[in-house]
C-alpha atoms as a PDB file:
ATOM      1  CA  UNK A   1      99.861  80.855  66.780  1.00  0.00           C
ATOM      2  CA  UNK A   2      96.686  83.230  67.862  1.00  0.00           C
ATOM      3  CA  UNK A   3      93.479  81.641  66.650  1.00  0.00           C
ATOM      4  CA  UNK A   4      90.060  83.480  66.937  1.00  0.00           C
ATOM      5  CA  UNK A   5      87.636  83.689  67.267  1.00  0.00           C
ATOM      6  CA  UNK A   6      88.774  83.537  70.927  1.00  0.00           C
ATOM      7  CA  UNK A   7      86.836  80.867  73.490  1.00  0.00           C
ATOM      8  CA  UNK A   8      85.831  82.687  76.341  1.00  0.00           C
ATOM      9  CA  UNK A   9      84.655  80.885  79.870  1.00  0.00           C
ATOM     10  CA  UNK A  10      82.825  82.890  82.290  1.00  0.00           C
ATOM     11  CA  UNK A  11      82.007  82.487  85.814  1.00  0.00           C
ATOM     12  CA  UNK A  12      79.023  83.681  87.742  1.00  0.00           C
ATOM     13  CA  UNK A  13      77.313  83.500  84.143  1.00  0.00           C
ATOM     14  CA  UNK A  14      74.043  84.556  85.813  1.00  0.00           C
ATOM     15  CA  UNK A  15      75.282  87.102  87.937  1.00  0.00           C
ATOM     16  CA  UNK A  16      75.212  91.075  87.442  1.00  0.00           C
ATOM     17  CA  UNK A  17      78.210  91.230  85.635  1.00  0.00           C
ATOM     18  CA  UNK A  18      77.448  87.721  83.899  1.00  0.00           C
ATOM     19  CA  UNK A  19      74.759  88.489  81.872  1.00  0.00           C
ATOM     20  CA  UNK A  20      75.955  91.555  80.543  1.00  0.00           C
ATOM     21  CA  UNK A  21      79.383  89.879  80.053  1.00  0.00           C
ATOM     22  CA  UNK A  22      77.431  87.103  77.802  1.00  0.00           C
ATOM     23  CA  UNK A  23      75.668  89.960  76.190  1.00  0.00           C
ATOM     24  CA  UNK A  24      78.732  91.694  74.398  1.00  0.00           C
ATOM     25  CA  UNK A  25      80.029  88.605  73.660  1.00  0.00           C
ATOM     26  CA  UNK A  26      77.288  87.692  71.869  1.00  0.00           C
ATOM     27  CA  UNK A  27      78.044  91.489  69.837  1.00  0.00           C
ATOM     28  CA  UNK A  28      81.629  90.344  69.435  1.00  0.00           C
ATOM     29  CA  UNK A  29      82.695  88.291  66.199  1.00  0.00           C
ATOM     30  CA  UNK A  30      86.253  88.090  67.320  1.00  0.00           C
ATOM     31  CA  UNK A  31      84.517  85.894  70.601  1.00  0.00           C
ATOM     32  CA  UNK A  32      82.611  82.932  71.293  1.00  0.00           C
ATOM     33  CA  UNK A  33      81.075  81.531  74.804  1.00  0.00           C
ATOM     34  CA  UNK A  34      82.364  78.206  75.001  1.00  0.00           C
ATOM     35  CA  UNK A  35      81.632  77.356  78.460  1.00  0.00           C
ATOM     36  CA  UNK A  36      79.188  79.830  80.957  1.00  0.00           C
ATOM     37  CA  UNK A  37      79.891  78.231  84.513  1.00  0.00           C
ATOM     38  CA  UNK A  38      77.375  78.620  87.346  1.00  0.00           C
ATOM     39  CA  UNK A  39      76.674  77.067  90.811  1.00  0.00           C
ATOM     40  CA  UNK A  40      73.839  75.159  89.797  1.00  0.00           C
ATOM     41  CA  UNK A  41      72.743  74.864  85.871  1.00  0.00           C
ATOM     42  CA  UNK A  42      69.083  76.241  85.608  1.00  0.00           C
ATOM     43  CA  UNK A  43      66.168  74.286  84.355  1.00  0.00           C
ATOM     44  CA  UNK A  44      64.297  77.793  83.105  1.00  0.00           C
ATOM     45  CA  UNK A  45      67.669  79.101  81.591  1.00  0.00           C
ATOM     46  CA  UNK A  46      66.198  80.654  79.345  1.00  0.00           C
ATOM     47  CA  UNK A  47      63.924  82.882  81.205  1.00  0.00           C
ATOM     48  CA  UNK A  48      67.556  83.519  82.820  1.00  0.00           C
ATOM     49  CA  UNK A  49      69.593  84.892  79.796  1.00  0.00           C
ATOM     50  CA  UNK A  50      68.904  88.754  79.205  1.00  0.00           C
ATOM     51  CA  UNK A  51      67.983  89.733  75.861  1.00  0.00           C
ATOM     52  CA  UNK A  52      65.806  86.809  74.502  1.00  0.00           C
ATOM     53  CA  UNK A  53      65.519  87.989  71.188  1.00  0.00           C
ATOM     54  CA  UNK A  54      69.201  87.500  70.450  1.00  0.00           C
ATOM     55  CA  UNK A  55      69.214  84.593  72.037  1.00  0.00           C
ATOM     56  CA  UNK A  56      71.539  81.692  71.170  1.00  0.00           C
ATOM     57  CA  UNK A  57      71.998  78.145  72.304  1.00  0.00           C
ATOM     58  CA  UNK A  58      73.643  78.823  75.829  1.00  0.00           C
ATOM     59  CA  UNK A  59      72.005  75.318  77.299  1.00  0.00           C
ATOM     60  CA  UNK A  60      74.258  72.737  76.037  1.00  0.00           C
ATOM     61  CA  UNK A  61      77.543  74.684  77.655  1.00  0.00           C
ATOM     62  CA  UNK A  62      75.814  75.391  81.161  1.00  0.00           C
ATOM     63  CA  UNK A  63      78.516  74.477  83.563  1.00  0.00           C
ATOM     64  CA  UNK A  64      78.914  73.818  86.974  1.00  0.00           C
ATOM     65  CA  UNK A  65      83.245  73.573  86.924  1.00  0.00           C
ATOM     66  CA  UNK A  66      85.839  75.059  85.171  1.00  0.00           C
ATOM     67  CA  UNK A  67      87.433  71.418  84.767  1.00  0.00           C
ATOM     68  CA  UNK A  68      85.399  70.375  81.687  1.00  0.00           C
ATOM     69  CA  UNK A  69      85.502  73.479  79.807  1.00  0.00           C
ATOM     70  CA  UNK A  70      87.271  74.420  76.544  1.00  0.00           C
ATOM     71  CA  UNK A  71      88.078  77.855  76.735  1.00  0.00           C
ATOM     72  CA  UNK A  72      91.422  80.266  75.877  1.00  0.00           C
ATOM     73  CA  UNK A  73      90.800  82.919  78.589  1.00  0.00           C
ATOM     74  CA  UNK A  74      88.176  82.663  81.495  1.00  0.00           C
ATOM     75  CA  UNK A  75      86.900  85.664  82.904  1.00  0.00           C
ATOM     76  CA  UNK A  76      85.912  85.655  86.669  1.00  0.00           C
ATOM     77  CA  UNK A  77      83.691  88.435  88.768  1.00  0.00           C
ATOM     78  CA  UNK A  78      82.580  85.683  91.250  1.00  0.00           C
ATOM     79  CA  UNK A  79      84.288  85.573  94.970  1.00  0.00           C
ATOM     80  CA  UNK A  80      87.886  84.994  96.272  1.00  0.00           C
ATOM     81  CA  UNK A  81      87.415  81.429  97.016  1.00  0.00           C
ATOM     82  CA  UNK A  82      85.893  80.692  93.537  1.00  0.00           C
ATOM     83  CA  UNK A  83      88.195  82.273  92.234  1.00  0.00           C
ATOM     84  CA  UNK A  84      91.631  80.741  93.510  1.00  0.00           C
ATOM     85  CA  UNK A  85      90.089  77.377  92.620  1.00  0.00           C
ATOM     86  CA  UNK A  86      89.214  78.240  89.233  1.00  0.00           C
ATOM     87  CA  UNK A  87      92.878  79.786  88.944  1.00  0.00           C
ATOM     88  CA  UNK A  88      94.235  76.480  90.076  1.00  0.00           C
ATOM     89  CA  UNK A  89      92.382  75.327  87.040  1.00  0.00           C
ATOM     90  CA  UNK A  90      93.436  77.663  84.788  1.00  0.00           C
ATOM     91  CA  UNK A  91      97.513  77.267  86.139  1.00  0.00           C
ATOM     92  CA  UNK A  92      96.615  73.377  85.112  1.00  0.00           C
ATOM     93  CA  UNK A  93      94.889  74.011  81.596  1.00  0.00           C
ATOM     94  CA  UNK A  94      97.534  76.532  80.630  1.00  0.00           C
ATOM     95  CA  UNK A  95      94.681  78.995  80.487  1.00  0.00           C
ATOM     96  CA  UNK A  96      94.558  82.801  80.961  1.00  0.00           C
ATOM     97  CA  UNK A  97      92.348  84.012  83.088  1.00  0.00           C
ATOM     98  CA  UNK A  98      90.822  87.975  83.703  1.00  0.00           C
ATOM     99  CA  UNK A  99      89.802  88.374  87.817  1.00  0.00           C
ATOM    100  CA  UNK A 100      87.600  90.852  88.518  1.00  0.00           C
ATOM    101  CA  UNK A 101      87.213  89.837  91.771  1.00  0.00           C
ATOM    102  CA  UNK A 102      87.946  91.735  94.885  1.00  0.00           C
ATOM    103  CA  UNK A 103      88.184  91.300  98.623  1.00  0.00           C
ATOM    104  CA  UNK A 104      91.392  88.588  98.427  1.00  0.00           C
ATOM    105  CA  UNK A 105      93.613  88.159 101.747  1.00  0.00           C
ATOM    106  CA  UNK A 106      96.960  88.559 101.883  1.00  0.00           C
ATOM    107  CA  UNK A 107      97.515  84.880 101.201  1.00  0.00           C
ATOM    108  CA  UNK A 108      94.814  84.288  98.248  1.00  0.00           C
ATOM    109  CA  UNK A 109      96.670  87.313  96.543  1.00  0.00           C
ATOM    110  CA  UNK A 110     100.450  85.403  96.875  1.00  0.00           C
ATOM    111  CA  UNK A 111      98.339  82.613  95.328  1.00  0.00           C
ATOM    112  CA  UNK A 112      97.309  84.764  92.421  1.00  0.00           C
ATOM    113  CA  UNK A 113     101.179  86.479  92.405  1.00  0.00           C
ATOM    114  CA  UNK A 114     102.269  82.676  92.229  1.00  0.00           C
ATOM    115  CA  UNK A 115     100.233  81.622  89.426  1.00  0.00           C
ATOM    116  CA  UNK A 116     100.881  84.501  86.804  1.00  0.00           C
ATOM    117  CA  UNK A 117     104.503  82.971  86.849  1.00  0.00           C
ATOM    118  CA  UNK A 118     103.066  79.996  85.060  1.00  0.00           C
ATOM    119  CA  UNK A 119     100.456  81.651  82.962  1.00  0.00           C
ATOM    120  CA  UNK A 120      98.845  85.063  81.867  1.00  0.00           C
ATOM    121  CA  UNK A 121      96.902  87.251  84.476  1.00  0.00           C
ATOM    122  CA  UNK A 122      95.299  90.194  84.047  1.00  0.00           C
ATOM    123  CA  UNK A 123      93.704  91.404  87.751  1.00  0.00           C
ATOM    124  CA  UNK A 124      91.730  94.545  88.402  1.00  0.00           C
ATOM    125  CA  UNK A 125      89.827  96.071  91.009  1.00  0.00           C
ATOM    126  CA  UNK A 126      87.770  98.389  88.045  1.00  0.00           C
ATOM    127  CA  UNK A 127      87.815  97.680  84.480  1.00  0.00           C
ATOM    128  CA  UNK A 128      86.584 100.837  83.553  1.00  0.00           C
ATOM    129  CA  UNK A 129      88.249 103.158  81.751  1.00  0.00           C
ATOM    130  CA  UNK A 130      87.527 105.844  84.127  1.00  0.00           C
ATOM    131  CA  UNK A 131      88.699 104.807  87.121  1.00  0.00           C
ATOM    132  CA  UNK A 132      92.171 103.671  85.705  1.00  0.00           C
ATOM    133  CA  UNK A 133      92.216 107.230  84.014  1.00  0.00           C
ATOM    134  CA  UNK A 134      91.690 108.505  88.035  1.00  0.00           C
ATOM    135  CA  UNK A 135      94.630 106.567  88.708  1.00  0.00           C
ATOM    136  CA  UNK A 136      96.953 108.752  86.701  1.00  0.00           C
ATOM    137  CA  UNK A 137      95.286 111.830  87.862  1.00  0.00           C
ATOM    138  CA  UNK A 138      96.189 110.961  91.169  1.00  0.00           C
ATOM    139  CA  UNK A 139      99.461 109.923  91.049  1.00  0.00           C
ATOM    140  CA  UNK A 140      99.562 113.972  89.145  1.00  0.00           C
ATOM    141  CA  UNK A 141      97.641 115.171  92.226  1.00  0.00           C
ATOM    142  CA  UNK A 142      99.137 113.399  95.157  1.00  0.00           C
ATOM    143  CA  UNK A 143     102.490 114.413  93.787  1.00  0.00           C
ATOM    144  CA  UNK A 144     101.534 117.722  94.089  1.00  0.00           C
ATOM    145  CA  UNK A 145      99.240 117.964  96.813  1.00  0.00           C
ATOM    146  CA  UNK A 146      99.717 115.028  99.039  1.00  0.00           C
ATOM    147  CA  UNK A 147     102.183 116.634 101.492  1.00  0.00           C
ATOM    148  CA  UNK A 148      99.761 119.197 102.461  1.00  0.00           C
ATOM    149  CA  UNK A 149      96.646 118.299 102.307  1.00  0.00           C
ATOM    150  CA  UNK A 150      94.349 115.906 104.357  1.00  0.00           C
ATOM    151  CA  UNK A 151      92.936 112.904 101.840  1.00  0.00           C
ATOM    152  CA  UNK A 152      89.641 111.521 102.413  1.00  0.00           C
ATOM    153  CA  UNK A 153      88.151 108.389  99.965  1.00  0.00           C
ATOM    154  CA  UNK A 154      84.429 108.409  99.948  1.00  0.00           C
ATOM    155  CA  UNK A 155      83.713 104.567  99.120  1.00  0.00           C
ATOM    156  CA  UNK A 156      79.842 104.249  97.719  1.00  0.00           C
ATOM    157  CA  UNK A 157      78.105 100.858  96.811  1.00  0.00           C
ATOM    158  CA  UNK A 158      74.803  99.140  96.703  1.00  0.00           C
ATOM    159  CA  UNK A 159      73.900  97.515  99.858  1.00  0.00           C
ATOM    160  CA  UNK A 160      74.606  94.290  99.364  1.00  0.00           C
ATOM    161  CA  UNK A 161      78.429  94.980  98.589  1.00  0.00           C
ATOM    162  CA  UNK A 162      80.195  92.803 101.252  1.00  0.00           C
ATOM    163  CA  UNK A 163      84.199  94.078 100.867  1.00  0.00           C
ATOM    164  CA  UNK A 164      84.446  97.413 102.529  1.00  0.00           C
ATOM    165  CA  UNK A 165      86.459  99.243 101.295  1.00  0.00           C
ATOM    166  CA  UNK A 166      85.987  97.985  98.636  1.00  0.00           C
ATOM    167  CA  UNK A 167      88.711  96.872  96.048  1.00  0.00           C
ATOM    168  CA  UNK A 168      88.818  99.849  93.459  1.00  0.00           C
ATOM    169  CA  UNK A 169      88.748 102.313  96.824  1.00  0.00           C
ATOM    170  CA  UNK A 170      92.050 100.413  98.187  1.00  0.00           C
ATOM    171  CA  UNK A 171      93.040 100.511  95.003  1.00  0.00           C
ATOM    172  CA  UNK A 172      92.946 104.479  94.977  1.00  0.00           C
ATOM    173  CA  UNK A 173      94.668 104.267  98.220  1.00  0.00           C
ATOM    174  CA  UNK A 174      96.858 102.250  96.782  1.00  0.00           C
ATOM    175  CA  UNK A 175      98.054 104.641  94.279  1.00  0.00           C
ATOM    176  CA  UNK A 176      98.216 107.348  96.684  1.00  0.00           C
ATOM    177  CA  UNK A 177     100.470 105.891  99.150  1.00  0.00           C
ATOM    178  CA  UNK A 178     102.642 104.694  96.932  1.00  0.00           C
ATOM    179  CA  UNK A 179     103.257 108.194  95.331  1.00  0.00           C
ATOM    180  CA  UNK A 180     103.718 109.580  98.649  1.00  0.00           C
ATOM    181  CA  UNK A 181     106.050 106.853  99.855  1.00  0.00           C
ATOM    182  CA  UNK A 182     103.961 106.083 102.608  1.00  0.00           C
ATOM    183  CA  UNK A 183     102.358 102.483 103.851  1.00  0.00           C
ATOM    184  CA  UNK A 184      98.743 102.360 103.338  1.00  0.00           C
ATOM    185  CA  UNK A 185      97.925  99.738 105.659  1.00  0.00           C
ATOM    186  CA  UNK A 186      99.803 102.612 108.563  1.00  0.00           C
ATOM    187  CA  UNK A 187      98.680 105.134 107.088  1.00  0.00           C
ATOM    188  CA  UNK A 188      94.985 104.702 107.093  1.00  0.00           C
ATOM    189  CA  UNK A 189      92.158 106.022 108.962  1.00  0.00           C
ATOM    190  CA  UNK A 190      88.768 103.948 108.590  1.00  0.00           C
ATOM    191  CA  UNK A 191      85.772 106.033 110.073  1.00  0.00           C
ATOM    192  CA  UNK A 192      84.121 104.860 113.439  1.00  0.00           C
ATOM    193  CA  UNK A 193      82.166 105.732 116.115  1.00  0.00           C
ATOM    194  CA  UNK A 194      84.955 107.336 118.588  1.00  0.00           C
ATOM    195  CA  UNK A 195      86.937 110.097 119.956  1.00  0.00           C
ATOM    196  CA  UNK A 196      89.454 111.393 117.620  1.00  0.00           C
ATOM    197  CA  UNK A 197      92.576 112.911 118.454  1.00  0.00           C
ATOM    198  CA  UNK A 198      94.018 115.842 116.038  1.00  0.00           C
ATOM    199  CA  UNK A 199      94.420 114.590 112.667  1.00  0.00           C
ATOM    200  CA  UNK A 200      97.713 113.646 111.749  1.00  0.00           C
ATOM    201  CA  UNK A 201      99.590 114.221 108.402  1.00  0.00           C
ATOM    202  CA  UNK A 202      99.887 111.716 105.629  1.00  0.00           C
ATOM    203  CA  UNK A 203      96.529 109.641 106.592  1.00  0.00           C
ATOM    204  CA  UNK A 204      94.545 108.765 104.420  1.00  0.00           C
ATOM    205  CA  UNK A 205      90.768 108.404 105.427  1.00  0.00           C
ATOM    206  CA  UNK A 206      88.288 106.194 103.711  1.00  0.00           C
ATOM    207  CA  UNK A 207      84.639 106.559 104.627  1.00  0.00           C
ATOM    208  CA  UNK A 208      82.245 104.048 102.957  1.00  0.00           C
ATOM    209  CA  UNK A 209      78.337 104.044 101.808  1.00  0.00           C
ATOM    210  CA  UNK A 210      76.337 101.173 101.771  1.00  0.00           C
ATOM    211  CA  UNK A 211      73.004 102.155 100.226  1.00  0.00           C
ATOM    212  CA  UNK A 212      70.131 101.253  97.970  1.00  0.00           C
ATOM    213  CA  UNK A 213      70.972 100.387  94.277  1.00  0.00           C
ATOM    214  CA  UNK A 214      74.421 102.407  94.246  1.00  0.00           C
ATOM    215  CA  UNK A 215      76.240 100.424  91.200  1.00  0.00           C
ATOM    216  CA  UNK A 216      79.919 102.311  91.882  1.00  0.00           C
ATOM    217  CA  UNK A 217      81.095 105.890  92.747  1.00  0.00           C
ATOM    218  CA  UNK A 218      84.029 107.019  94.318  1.00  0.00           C
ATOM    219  CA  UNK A 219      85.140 110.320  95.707  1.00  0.00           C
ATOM    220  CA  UNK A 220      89.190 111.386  96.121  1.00  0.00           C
ATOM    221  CA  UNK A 221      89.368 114.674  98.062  1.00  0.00           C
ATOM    222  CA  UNK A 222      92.542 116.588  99.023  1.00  0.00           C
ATOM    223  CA  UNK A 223      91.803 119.175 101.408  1.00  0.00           C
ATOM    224  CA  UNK A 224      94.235 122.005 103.316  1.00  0.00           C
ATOM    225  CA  UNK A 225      93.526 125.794 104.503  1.00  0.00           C
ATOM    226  CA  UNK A 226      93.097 127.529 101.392  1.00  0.00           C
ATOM    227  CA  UNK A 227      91.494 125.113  98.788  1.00  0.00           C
ATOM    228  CA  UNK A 228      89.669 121.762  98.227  1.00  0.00           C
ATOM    229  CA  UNK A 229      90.229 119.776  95.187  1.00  0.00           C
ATOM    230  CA  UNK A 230      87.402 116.300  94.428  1.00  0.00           C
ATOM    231  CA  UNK A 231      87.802 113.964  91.752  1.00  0.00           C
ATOM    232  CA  UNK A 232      84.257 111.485  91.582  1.00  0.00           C
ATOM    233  CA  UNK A 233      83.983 108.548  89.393  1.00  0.00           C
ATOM    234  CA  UNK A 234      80.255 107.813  89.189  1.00  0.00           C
ATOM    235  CA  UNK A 235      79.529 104.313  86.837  1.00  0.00           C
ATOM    236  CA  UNK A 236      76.120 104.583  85.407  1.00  0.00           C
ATOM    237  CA  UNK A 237      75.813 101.083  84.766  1.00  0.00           C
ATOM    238  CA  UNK A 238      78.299  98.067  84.722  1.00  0.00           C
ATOM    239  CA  UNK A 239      78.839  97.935  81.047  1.00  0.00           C
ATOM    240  CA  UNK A 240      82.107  99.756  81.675  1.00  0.00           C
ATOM    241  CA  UNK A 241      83.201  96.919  83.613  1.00  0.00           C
ATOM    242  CA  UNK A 242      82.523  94.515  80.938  1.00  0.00           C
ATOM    243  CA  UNK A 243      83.713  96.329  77.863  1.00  0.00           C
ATOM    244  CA  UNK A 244      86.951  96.399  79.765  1.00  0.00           C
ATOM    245  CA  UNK A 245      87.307  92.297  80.515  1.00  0.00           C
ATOM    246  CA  UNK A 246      86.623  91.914  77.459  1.00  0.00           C
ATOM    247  CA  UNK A 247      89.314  94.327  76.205  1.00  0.00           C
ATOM    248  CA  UNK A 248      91.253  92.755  78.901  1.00  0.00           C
ATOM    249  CA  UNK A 249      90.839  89.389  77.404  1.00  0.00           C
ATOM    250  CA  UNK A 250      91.583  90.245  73.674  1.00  0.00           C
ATOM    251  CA  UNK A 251      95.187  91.911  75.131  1.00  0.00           C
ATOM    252  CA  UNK A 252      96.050  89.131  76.705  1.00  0.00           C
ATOM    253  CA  UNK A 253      94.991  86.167  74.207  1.00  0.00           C
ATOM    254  CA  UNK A 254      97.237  88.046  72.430  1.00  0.00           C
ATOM    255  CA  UNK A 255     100.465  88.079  74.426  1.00  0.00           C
ATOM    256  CA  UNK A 256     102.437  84.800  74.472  1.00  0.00           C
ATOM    257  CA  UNK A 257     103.818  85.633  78.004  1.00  0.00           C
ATOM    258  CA  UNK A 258     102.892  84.978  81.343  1.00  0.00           C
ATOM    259  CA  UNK A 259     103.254  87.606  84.216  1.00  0.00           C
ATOM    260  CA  UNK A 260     100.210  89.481  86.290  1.00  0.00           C
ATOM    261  CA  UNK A 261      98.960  92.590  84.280  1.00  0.00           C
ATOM    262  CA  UNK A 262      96.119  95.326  85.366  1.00  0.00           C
ATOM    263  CA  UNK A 263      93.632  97.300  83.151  1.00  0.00           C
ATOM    264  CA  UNK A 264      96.555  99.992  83.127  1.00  0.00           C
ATOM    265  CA  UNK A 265      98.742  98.009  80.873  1.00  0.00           C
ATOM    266  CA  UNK A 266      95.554  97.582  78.755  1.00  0.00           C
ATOM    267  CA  UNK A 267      95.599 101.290  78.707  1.00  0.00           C
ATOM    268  CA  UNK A 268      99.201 102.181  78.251  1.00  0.00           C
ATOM    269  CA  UNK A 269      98.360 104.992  81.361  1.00  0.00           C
END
């Protein structure tokens, strides 16, 4: 049986996406913050929490683990270690859990695989509607223009972004190569200081900005002799992000299964 509202967890409370996260959910009658984990629990929290004027009694479920929380779904934007140990939590709790979290190896990602057997997943590189739209425009575009054209990524983030690429440009990739049949991790080119030979056919290039205050944009170009064709994503803020976790986490409180889903099957794109 589904009960709401639904109890929502989420880590890196009093990070970037954090606050906003807490924000909407404050907005959201079908939601309640049941447990808001951080690092270290703040004695000033709340000179921490944006918005003061709707603020509500956040204190008393300041958290430093996952372990003592009550929660249906946790939602994490936090780091790949943080993450696999709060999904070894969540595997334990029979909890859901949304990861927003990029920059896993090859071996925190089988974890992740692993774990949806047992219980719900939903795991994105971008939550915003947007940039899973892009992803069906591509897989349209590479179709039709992949074989001849030479594909660049142009990768832009705020300077303190530490995965490069980062995880919604592999993602792009990702949907590229696998509508042209190709192996990314082969088929990639990843700009450097060198001397290049000729360009060959079917590479994808990725060329990435680290600069200023840059919250998110991304560039797909497809390039041959007679005509260029860009597609840009450009997020304004990270609200986007958030309104689609939380989307994220309403689909799957909802689904009684267990299985690793993106912000596509949100979508139905």
């Amino acid at each position: 049986m589904i009960t709401y509202p639904i109890k929502i967890a989420i880590i890196g409370a009093l990070g970037k996406i954090g606050k906003i996260l807490i924000k909407e959910i404050k907005k959201n009658t079908s939601l309640l913050l049941t447990a808001a984990i951080v690092k270290k629990i703040p004695h000033d929290f709340q000179n921490k929490i944006i918005n003061k004027k709707n603020f509500f009694q956040i204190k008393d479920i300041f958290l430093t683990s996952l372990k003592n929380a009550d929660f249906d779904v946790a939602i994490d934007f936090s780091n790949p270690i943080s993450t696999i140990k709060n999904l070894k939590i969540c595997v334990k709790k029979n909890k859901k859990i949304i990861i927003g979290t990029t920059g896993f190896n090859q071996l925190q990602q089988e974890k992740i695989n692993d774990s949806a057997k047992k219980i719900g997943i939903v795991q994105s590189s971008n939550f915003s509607t947007g940039i899973n739209l892009i992803y069906k425009l591509l897989e349209i575009t590479t179709s039709i223009l992949g074989n001849n054209s030479d594909i660049e990524i142009i990768d832009s983030h705020h300077r303190n972004k530490i995965d490069s690429p980062s995880g919604t440009a592999l993602s792009l990739g990702s949907v590229i190569s696998q509508t042209m049949n190709i192996n990314l991790n082969k088929n990639s080119i990843y700009r450097k200081k060198e001397i290049t030979k000729k360009r060959e056919k079917n590479k994808i290039g990725f060329s990435i900005i680290r600069a200023g205050n840059i919250i998110g944009e991304h560039t797909i170009m497809f390039a041959n002799s007679n005509e260029s064709i860009e597609i840009t994503h450009k997020a304004m803020n990270r609200t986007p992000f958030v309104l689609g976790a939380i989307e994220s986490a309403k689909w799957i409180h909802q689904k009684n299964k267990t299985g690793l889903y993106n912000m596509r099957d949100i979508l139905k794109i």
